[in-house]
N, C-alpha and C. Protein backbone atom coordinates (compact mmCIF):
# COMPACT_ATOMS: atom_id res chain seq x y z
N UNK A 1 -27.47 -8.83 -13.28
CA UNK A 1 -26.19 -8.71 -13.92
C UNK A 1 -25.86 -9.94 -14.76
N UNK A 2 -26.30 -11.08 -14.50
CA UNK A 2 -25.70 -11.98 -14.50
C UNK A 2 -27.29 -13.14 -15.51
N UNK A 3 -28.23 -12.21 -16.14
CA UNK A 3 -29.10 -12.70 -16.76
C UNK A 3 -28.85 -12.57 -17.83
N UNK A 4 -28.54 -11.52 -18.32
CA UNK A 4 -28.13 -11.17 -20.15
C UNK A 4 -27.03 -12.14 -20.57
N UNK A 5 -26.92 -13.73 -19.53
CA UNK A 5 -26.00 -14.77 -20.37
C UNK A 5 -26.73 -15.62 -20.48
N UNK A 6 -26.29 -16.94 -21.44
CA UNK A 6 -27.12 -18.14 -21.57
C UNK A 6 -27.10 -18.57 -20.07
N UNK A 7 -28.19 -19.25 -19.32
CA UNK A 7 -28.05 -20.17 -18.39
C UNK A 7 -26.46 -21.66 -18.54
N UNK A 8 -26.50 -21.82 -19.96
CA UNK A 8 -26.18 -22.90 -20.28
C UNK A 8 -24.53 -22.25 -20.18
N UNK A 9 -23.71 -20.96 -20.00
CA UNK A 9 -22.84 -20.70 -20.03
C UNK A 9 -22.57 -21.03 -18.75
N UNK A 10 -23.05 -21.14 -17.65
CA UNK A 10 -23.03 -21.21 -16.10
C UNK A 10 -22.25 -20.24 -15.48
N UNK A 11 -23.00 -18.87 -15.93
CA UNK A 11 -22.08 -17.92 -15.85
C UNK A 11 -23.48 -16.95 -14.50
N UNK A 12 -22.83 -17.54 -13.45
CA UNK A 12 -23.47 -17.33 -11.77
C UNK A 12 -23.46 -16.13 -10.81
N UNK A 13 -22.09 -15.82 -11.01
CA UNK A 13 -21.77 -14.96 -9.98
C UNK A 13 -20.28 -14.30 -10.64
N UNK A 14 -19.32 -13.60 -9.69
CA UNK A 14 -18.47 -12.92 -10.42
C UNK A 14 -17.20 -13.91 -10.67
N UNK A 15 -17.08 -15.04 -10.05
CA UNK A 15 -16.18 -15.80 -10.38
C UNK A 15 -16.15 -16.59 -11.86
N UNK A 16 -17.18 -16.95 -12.46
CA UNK A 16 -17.67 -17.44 -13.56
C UNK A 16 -17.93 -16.76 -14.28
N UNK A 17 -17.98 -15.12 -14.50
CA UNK A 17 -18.19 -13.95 -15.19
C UNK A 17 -16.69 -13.59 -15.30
N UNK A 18 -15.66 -13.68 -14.43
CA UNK A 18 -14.32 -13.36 -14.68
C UNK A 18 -13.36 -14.84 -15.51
N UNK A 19 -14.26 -16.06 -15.10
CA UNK A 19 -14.08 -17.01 -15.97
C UNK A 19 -13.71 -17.00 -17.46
N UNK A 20 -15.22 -16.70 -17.53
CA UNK A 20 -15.26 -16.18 -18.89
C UNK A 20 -14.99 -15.46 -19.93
N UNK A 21 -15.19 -14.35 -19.29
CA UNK A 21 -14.82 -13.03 -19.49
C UNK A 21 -13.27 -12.69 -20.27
N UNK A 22 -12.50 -13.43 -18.80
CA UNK A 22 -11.65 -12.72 -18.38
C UNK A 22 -11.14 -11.47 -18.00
N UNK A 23 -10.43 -10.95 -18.44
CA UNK A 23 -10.16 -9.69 -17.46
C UNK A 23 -11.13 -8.11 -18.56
N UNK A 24 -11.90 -8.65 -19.70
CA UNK A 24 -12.87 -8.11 -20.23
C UNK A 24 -13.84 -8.16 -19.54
N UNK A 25 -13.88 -8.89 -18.35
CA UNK A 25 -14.73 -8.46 -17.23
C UNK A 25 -14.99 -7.36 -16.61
N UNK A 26 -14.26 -6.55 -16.88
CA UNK A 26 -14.28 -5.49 -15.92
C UNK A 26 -14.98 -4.57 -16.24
N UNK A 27 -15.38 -4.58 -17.28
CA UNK A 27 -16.92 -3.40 -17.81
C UNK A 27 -17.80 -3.62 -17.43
N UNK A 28 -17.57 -5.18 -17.51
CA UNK A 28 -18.82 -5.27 -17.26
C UNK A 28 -19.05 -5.23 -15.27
N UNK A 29 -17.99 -5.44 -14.89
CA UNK A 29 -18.24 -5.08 -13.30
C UNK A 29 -18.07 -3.99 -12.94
N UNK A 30 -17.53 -2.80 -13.67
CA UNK A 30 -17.34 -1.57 -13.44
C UNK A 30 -18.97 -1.31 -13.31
N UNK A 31 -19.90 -1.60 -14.81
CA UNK A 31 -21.42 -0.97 -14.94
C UNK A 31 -22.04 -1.36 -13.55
N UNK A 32 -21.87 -2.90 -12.90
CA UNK A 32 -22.40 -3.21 -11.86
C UNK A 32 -22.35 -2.15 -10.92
N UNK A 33 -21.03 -2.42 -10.21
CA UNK A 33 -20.76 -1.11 -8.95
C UNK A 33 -20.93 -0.07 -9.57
N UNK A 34 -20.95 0.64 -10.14
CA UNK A 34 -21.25 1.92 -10.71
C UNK A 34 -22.82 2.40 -9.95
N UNK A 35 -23.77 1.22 -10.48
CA UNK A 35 -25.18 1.18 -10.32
C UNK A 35 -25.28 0.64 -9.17
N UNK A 36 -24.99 -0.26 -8.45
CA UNK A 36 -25.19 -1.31 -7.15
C UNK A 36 -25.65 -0.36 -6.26
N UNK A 37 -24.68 0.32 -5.48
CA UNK A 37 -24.71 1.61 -4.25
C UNK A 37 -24.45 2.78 -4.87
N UNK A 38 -25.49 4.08 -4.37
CA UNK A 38 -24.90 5.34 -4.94
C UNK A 38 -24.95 6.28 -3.77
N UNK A 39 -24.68 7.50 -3.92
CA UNK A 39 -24.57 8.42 -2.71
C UNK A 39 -25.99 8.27 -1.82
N UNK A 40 -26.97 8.52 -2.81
CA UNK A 40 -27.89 8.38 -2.06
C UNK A 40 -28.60 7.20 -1.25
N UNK A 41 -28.05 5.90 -1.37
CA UNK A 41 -28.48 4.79 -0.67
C UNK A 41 -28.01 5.28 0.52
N UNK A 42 -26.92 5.70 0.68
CA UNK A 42 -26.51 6.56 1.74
C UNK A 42 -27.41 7.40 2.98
N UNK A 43 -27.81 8.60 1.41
CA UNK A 43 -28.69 9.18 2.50
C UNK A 43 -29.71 8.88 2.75
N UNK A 44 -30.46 7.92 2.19
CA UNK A 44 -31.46 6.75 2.43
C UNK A 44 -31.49 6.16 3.70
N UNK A 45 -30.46 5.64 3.73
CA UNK A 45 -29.57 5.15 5.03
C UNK A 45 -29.89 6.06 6.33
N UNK A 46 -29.50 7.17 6.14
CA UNK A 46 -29.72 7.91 7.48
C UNK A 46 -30.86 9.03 7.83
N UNK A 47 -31.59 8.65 6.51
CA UNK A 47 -32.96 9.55 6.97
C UNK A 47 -33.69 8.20 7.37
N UNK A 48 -33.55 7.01 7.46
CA UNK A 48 -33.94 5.93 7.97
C UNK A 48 -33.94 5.48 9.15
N UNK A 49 -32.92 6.29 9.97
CA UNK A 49 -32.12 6.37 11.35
C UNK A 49 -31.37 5.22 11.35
N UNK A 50 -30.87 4.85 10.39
CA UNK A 50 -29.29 4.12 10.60
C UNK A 50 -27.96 4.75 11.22
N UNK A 51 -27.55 4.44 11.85
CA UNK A 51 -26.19 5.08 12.65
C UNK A 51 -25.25 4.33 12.05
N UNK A 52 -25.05 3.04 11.59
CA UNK A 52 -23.86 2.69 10.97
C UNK A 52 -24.51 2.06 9.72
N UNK A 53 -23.30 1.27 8.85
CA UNK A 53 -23.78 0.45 7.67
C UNK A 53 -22.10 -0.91 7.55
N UNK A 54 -22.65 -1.96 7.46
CA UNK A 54 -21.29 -2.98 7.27
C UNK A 54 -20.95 -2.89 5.96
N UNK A 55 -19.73 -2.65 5.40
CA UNK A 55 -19.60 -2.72 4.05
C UNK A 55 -18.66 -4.06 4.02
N UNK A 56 -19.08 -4.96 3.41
CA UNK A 56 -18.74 -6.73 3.12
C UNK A 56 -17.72 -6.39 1.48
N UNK A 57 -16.31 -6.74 1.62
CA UNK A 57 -15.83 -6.59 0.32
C UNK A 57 -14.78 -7.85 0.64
N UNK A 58 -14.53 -8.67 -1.13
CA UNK A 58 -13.74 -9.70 -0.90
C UNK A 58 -12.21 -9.26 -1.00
N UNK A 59 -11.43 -10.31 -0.89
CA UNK A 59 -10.07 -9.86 -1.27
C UNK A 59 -9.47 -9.37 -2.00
N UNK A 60 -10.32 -10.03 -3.42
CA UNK A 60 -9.97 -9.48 -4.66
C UNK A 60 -9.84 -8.18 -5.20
N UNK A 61 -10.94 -7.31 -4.54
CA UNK A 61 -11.15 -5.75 -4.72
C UNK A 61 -9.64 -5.06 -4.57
N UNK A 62 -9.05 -5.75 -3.59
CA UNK A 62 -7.46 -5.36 -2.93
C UNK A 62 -6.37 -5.66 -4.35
N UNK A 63 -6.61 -7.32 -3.80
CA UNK A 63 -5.38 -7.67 -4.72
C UNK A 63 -5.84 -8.88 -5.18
N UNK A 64 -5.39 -9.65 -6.67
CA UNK A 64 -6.29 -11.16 -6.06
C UNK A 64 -4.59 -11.96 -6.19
N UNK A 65 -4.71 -12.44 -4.73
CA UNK A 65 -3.51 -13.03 -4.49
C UNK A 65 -3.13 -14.85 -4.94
N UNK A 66 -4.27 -15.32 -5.14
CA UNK A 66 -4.19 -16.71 -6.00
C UNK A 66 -4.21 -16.56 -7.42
N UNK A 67 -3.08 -16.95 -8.20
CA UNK A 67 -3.31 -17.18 -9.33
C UNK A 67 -4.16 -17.91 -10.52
N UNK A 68 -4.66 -18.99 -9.70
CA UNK A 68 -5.41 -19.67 -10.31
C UNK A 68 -6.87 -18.97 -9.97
N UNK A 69 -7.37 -17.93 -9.70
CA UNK A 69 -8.64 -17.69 -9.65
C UNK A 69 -8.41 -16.57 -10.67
N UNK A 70 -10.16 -16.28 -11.40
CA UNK A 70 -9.99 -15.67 -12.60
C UNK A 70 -10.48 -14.13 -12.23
N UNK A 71 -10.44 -13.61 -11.34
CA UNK A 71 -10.84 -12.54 -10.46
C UNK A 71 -10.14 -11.18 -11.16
N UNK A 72 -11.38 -9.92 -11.52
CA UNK A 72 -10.27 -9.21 -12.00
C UNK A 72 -10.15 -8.52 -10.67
N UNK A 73 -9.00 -8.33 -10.51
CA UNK A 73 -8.88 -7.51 -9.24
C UNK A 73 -9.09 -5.96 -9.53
N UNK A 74 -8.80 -5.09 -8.26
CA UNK A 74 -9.10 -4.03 -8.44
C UNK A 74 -10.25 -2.82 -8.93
N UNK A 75 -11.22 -3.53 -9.53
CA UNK A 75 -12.33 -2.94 -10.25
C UNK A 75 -13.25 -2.15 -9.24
N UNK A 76 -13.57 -2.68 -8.17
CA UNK A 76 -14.18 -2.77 -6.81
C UNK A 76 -13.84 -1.65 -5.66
N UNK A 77 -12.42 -1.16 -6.39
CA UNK A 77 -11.91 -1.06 -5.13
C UNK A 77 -12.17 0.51 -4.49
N UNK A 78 -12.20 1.23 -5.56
CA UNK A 78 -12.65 2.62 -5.84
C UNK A 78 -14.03 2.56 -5.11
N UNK A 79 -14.71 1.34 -5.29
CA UNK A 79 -16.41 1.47 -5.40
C UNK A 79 -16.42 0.89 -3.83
N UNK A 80 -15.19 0.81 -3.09
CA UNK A 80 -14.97 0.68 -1.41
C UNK A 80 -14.83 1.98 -0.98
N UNK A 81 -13.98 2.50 -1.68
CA UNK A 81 -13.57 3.77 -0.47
C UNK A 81 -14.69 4.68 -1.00
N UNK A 82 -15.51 4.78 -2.04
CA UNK A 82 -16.54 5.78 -2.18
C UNK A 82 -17.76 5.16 -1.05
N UNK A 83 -17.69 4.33 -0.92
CA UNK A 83 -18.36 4.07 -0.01
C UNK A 83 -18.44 4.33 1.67
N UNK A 84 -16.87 4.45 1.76
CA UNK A 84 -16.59 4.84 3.26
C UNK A 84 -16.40 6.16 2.87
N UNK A 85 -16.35 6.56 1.93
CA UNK A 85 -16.40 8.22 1.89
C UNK A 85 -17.99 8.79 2.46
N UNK A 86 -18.70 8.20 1.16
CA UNK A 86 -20.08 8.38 1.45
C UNK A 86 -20.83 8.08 3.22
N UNK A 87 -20.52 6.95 3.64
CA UNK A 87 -20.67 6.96 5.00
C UNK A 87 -20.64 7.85 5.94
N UNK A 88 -18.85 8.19 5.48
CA UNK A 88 -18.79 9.55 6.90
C UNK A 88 -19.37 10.59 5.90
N UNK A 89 -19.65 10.91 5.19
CA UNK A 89 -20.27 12.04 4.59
C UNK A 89 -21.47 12.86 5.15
N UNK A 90 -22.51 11.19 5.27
CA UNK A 90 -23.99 11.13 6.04
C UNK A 90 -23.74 10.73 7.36
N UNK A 91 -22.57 10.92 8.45
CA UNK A 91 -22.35 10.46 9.80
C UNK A 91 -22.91 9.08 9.94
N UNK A 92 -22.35 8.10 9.24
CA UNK A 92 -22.64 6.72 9.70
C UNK A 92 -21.54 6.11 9.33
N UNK A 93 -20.89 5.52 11.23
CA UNK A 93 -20.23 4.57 11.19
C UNK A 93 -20.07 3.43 10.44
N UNK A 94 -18.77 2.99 10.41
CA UNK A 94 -18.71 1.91 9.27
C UNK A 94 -17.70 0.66 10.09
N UNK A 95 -18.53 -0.57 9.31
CA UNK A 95 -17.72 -2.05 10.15
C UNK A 95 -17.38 -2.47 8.13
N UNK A 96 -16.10 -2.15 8.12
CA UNK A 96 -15.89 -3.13 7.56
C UNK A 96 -15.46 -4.24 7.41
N UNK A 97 -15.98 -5.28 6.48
CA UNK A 97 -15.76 -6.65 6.61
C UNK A 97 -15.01 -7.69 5.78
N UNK A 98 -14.20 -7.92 5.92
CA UNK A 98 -13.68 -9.05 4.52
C UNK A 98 -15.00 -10.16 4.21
N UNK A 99 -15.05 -10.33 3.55
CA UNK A 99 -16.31 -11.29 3.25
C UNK A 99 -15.82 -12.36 3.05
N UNK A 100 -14.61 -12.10 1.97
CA UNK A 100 -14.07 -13.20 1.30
C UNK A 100 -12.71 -13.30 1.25
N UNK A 101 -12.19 -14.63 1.87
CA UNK A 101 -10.58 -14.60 1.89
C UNK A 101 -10.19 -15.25 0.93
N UNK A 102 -8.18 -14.50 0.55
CA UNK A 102 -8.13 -16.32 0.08
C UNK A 102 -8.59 -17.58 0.37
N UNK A 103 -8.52 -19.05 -0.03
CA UNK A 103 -8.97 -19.73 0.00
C UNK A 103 -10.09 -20.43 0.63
N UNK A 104 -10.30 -21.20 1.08
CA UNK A 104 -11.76 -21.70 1.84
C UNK A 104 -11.54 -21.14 3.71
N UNK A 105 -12.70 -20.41 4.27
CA UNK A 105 -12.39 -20.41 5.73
C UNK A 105 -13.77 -21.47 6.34
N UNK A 106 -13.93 -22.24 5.91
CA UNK A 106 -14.75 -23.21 6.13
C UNK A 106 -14.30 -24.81 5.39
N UNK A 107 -13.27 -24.78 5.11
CA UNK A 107 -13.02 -26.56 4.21
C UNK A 107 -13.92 -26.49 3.26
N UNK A 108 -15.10 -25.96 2.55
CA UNK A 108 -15.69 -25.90 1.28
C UNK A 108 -15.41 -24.93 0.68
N UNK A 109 -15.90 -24.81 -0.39
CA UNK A 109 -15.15 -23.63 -1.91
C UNK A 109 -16.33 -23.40 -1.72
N UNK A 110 -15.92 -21.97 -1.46
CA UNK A 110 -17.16 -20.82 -2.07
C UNK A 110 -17.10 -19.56 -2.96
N UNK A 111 -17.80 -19.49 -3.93
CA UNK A 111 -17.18 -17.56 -4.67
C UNK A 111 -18.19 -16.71 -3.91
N UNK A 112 -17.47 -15.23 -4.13
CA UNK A 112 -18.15 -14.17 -3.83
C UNK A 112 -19.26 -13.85 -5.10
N UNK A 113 -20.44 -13.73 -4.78
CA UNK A 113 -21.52 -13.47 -5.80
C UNK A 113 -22.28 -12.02 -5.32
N UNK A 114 -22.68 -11.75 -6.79
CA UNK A 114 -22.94 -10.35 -7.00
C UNK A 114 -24.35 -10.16 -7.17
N UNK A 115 -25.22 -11.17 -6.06
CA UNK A 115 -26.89 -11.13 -6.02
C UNK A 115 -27.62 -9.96 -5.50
């Protein structure tokens, strides 16, 4: 996602892509999740004999509640509940997880990245 920029833009992960971007980010994170997970990773999932799957989503997908971060919110968020749709669809339990809170839950700054 995050190769079709110069290195030299230091454009890393989705925090530095919404940096940039700004909220013209969101095409370009829409194409991501669009492609990332689809129904069938799903059923991938359970012809594999998976019984559950953790779905890890940050805050931002919700709401992004700091102003100073360049996060588009909401883009994500659709591309959550299709996901817990898809889950119970193929009978696999779901843990979901905040990944990412507001601010630091460790005393260091970290972004959510889209590797």
């Amino acid at each position: 996602m995050f190769s079709s920029y110069p290195t030299s833009q230091g454009i890393v992960d989705e925090y530095t892509l919404s940096q940039y971007l700004g909220k013209s980010a969101a095409s370009e994170l829409e194409k991501h999740y669009s492609a990332f997970i689809n129904r069938e990773s799903f059923q991938q999932m359970q012809d594999a004999g998976f019984d559950h799957v953790r779905i890890s989503f940050p805050y931002w997908l919700i709401a992004n509640v700091n102003s100073n971060d360049p996060y588009v919110e909401k883009v994500g968020w659709r591309y959550l509940l299709r996901g817990i749709e898809w889950a119970r669809e193929y009978g696999l339990r779901i843990n979901i997880c905040l990944h990412a809170a507001p601010g630091s839950q460790n005393g260091l700054y970290h972004r959510y990245s889209l590797y």
